[in-house]
C-alpha atoms as a PDB file:
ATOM      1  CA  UNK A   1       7.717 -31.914  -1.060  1.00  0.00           C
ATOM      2  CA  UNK A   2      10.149 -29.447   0.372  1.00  0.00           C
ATOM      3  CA  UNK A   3      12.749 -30.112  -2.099  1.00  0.00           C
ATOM      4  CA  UNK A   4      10.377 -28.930  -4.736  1.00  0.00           C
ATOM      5  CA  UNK A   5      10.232 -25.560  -2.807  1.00  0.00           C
ATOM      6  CA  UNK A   6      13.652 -25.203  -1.104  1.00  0.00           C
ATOM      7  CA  UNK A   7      16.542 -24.907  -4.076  1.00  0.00           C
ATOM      8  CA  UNK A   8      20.135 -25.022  -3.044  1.00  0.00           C
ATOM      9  CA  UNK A   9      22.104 -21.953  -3.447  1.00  0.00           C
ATOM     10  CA  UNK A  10      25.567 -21.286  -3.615  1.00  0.00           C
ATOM     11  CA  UNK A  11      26.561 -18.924  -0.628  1.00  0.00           C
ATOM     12  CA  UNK A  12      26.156 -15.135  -1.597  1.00  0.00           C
ATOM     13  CA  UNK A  13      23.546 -15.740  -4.953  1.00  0.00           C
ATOM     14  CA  UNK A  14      19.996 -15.182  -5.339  1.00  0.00           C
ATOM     15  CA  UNK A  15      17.482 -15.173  -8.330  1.00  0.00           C
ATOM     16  CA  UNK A  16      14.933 -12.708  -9.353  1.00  0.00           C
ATOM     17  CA  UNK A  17      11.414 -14.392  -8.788  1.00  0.00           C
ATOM     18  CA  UNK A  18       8.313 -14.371 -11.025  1.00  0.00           C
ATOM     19  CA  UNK A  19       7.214 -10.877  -8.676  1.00  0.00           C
ATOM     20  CA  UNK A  20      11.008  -9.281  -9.442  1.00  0.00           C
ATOM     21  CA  UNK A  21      11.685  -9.881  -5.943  1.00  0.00           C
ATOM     22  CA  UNK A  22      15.286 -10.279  -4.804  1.00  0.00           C
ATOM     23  CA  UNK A  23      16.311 -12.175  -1.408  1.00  0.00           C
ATOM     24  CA  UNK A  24      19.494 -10.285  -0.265  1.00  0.00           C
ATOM     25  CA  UNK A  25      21.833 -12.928   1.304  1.00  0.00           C
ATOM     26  CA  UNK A  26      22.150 -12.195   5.228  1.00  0.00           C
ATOM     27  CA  UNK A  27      26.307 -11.538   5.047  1.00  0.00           C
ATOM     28  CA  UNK A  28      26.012  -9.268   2.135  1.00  0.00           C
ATOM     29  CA  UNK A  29      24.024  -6.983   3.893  1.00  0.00           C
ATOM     30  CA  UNK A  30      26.466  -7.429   7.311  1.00  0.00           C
ATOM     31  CA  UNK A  31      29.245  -6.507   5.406  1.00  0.00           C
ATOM     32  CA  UNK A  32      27.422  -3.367   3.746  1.00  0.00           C
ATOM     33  CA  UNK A  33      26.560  -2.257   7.110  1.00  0.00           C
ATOM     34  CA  UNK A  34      22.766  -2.399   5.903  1.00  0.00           C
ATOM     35  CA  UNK A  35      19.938  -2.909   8.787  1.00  0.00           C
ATOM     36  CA  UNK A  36      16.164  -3.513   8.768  1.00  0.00           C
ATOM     37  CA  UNK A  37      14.363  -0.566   8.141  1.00  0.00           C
ATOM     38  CA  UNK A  38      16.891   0.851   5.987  1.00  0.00           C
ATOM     39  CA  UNK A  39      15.538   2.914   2.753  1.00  0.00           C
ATOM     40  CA  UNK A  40      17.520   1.825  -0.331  1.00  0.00           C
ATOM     41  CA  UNK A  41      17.815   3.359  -4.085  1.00  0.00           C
ATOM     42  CA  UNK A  42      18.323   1.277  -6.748  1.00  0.00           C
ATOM     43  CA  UNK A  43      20.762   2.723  -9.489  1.00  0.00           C
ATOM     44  CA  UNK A  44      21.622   1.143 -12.409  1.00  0.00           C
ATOM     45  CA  UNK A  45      25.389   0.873 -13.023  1.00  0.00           C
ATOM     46  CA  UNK A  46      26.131  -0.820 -15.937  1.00  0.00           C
ATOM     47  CA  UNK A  47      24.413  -3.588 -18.192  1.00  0.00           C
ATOM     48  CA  UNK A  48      23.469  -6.535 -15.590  1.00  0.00           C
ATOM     49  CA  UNK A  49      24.464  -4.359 -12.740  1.00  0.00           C
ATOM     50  CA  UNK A  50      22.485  -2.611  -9.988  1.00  0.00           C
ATOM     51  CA  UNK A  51      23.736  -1.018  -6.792  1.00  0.00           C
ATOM     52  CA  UNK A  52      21.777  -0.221  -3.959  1.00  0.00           C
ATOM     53  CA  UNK A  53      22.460   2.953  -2.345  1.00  0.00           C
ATOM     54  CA  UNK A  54      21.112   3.635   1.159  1.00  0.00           C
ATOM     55  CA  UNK A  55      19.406   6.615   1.326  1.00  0.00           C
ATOM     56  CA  UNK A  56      19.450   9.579   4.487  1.00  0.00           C
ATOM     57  CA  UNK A  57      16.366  10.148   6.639  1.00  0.00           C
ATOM     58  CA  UNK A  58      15.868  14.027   6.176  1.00  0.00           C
ATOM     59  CA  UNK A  59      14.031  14.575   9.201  1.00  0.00           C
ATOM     60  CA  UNK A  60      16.788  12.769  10.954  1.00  0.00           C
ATOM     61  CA  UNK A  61      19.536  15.020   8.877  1.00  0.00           C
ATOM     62  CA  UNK A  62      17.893  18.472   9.690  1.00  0.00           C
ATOM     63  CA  UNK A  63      15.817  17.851  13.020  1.00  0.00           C
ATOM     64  CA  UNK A  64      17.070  20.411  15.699  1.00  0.00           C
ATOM     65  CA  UNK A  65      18.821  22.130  13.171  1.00  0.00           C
ATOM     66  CA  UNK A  66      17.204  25.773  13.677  1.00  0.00           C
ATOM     67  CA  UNK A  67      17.674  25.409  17.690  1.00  0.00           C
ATOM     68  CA  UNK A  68      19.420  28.812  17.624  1.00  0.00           C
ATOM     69  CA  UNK A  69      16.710  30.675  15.229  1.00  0.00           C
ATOM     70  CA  UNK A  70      14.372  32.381  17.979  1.00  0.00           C
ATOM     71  CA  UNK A  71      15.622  33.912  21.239  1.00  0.00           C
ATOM     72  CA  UNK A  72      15.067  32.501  24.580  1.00  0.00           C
ATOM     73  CA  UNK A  73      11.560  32.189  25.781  1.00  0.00           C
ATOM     74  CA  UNK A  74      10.255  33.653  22.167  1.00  0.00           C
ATOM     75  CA  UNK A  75       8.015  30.522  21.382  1.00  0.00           C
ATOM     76  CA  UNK A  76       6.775  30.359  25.112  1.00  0.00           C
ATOM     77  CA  UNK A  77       5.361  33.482  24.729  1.00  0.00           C
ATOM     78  CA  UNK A  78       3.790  32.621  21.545  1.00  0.00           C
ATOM     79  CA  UNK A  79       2.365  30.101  23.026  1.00  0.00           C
ATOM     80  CA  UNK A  80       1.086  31.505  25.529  1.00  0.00           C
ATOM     81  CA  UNK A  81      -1.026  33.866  23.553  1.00  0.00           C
ATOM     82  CA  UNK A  82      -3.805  31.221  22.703  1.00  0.00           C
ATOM     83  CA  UNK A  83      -4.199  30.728  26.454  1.00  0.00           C
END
């Protein structure tokens, strides 16, 4: 029964299934430096060939950027004016 399911591969292929999912083998994605949780864009670049680009986390590219925009103590007191 599992042979029905379970198709050998040659190392580093895949197929597209019946849902257009894709199964990216495990030392592709080593070598690309590519992790779980990683967001990916898919651009076409050329007939039969995609490339996935991995995309930046904004919040992670601009967070704490604007730590110099208020003085010292400026949002405390802010704060401290709904007390």
């Amino acid at each position: 029964m599992v042979d029905k399911v379970k198709h050998t591969r040659k190392r580093g292929r895949t197929r597209i299934s019946a849902k257009n999912q894709v199964t990216l083998p495990v030392d592709a994605l080593a070598r690309a430096g590519l992790k779980i949780g990683d967001r990916l864009r898919a651009d076409v670049s050329g007939p039969g060939k995609i490339t996935l680009v991995r995309e930046d986390d904004p919040l992670d590219r601009f967070a704490g950027a604007l730590t110099d925009a208020y003085p010292d103590g400026y949002l405390e007191e802010l704060r401290h004016e709904w007390d």
